[in-house]
C-alpha atoms as a PDB file:
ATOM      1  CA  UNK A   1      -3.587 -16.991   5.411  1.00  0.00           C
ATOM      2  CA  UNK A   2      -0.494 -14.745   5.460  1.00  0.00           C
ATOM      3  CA  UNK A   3      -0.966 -10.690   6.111  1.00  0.00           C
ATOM      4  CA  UNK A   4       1.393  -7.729   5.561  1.00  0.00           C
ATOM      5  CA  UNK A   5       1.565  -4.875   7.261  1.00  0.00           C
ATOM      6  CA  UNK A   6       3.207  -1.401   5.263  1.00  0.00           C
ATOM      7  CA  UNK A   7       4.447   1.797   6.252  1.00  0.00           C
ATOM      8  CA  UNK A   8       4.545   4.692   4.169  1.00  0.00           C
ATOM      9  CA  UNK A   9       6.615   7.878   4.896  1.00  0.00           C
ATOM     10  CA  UNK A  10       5.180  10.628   3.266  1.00  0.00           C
ATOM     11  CA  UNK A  11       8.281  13.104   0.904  1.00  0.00           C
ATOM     12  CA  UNK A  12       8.469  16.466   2.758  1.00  0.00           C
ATOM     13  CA  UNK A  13       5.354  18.232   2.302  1.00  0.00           C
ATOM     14  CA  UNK A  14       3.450  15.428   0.352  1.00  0.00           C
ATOM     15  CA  UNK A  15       1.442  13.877   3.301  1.00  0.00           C
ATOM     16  CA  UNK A  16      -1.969  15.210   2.387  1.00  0.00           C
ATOM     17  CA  UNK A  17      -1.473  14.298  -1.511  1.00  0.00           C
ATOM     18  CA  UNK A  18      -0.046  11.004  -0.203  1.00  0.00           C
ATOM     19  CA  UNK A  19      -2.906   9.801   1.204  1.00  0.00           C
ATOM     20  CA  UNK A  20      -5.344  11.119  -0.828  1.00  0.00           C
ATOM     21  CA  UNK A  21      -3.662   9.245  -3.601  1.00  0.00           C
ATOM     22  CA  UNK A  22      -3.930   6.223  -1.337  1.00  0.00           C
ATOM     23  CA  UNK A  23      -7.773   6.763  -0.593  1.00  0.00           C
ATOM     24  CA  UNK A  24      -9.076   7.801  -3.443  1.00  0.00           C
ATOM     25  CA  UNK A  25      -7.234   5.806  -5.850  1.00  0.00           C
ATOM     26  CA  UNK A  26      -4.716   3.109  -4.514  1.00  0.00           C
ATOM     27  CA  UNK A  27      -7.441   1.166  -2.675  1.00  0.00           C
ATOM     28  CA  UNK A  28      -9.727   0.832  -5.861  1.00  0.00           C
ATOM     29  CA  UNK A  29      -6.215  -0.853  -7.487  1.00  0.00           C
ATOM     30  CA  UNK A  30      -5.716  -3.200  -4.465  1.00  0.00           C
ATOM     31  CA  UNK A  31      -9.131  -4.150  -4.888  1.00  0.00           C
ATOM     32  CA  UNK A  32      -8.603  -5.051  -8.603  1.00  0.00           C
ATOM     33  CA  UNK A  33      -5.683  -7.250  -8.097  1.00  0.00           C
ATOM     34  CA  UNK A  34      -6.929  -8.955  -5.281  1.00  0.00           C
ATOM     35  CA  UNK A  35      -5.323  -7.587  -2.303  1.00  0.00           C
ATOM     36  CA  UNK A  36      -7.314  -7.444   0.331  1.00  0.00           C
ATOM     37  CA  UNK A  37      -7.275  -4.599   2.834  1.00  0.00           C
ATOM     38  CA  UNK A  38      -8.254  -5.647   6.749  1.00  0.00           C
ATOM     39  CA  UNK A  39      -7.735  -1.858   7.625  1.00  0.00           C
ATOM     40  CA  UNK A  40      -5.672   1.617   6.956  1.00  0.00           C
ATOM     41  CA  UNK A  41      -4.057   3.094   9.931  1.00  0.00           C
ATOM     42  CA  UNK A  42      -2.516   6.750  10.926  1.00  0.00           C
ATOM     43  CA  UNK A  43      -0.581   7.568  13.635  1.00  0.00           C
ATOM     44  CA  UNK A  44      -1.742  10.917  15.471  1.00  0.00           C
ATOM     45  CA  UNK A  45       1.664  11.789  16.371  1.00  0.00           C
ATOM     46  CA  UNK A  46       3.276  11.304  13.385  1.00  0.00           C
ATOM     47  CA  UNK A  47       0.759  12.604  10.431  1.00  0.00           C
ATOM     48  CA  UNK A  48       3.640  12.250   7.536  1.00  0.00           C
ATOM     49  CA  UNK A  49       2.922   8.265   7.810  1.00  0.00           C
ATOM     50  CA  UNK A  50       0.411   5.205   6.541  1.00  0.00           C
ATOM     51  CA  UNK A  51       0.200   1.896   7.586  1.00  0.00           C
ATOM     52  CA  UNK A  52      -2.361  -0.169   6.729  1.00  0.00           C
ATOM     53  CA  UNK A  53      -2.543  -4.107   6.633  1.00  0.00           C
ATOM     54  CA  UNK A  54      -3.436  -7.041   3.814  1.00  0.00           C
ATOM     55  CA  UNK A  55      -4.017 -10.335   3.677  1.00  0.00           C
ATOM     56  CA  UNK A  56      -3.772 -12.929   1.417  1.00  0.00           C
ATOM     57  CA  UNK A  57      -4.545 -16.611   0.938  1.00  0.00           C
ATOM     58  CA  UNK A  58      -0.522 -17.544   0.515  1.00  0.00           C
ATOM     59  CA  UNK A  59       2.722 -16.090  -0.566  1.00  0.00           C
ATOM     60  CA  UNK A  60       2.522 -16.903  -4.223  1.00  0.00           C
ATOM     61  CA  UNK A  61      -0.876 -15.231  -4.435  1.00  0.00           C
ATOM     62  CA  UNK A  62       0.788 -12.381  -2.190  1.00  0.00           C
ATOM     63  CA  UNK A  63       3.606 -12.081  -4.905  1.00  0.00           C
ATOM     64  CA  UNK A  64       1.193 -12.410  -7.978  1.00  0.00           C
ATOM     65  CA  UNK A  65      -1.225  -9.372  -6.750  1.00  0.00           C
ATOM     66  CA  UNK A  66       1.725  -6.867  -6.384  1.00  0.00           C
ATOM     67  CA  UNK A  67       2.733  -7.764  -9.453  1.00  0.00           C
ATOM     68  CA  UNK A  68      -0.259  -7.270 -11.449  1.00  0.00           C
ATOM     69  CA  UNK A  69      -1.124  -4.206  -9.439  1.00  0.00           C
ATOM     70  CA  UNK A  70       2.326  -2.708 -10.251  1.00  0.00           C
ATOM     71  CA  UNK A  71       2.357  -3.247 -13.797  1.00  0.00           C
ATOM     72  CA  UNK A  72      -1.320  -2.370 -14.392  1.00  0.00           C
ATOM     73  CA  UNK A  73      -1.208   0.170 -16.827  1.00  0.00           C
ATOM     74  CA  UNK A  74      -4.020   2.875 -15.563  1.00  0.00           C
ATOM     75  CA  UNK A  75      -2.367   2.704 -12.208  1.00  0.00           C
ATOM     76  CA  UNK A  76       1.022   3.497 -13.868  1.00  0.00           C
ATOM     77  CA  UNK A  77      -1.098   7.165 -15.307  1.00  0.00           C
ATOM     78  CA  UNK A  78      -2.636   8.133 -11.885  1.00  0.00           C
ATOM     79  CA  UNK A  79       0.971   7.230 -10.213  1.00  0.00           C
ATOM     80  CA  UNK A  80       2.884   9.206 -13.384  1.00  0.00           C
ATOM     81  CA  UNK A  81       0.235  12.016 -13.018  1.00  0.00           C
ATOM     82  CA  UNK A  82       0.338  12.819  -9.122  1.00  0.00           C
ATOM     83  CA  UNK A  83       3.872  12.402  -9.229  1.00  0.00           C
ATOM     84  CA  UNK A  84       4.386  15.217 -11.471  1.00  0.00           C
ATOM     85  CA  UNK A  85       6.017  17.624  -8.792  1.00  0.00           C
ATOM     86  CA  UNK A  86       8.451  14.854  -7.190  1.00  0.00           C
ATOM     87  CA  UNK A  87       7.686  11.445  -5.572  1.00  0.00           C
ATOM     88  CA  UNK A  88       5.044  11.418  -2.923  1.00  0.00           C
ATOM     89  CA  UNK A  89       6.440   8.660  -0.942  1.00  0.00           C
ATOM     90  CA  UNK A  90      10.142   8.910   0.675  1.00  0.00           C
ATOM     91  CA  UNK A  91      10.198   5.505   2.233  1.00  0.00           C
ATOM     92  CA  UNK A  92       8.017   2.618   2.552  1.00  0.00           C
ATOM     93  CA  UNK A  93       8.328  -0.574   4.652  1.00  0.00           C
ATOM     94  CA  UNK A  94       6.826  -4.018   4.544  1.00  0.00           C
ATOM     95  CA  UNK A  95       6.499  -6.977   7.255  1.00  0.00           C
ATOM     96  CA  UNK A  96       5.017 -10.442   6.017  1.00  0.00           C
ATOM     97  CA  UNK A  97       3.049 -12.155   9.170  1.00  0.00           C
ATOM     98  CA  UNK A  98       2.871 -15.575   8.621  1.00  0.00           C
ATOM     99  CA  UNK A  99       0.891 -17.745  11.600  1.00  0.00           C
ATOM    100  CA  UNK A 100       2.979 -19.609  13.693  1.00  0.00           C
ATOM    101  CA  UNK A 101       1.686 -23.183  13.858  1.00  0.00           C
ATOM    102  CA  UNK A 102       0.023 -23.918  17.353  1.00  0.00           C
ATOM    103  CA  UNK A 103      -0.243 -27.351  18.341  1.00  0.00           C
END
């Protein structure tokens, strides 16, 4: 089991429609292509970021779900659509946790 935890930093003035985007519709993708959400995190004092953490069986599986979910066609319309006025996201990060082998 590997996990991955992302940060998103909202575009100036696109927090809110940021993560509604993410709630309403980005989850429902993830769950489509098989990436599996443990939990979606905000940070009080900073309200223009996301974080939230996956998991996944291995890194191949890892690869193949961002894949599919970024080339899935209806996600590539809502993304298109609420992009309209300018990107919503001006930065995003990503950290792959892999378990260290105790023993």
């Amino acid at each position: 089991m590997i996990f991955e935890w992302k940060e998103y930093k909202a575009a100036d003035g696109a927090a809110a429609a940021m993560k509604d985007r993410f709630m309403t519709h980005t989850l429902r993708f993830f769950k489509r292509h098989g990436i599996d959400i443990v939990g979606v995190y905000s940070d009080p004092s900073d309200l223009s970021k996301l974080y939230y953490l996956t998991r996944f069986a291995d890194d191949i599986s890892r690869q193949a779900a961002w894949k599919a979910f970024q080339t899935d066609p209806e996600w590539q319309a809502i993304k298109r659509e609420t992009e309209a006025n300018g990107p919503l996201l001006a930065a995003q990060a990503t950290l792959v946790l892999q378990p260290e082998n105790a023993g």
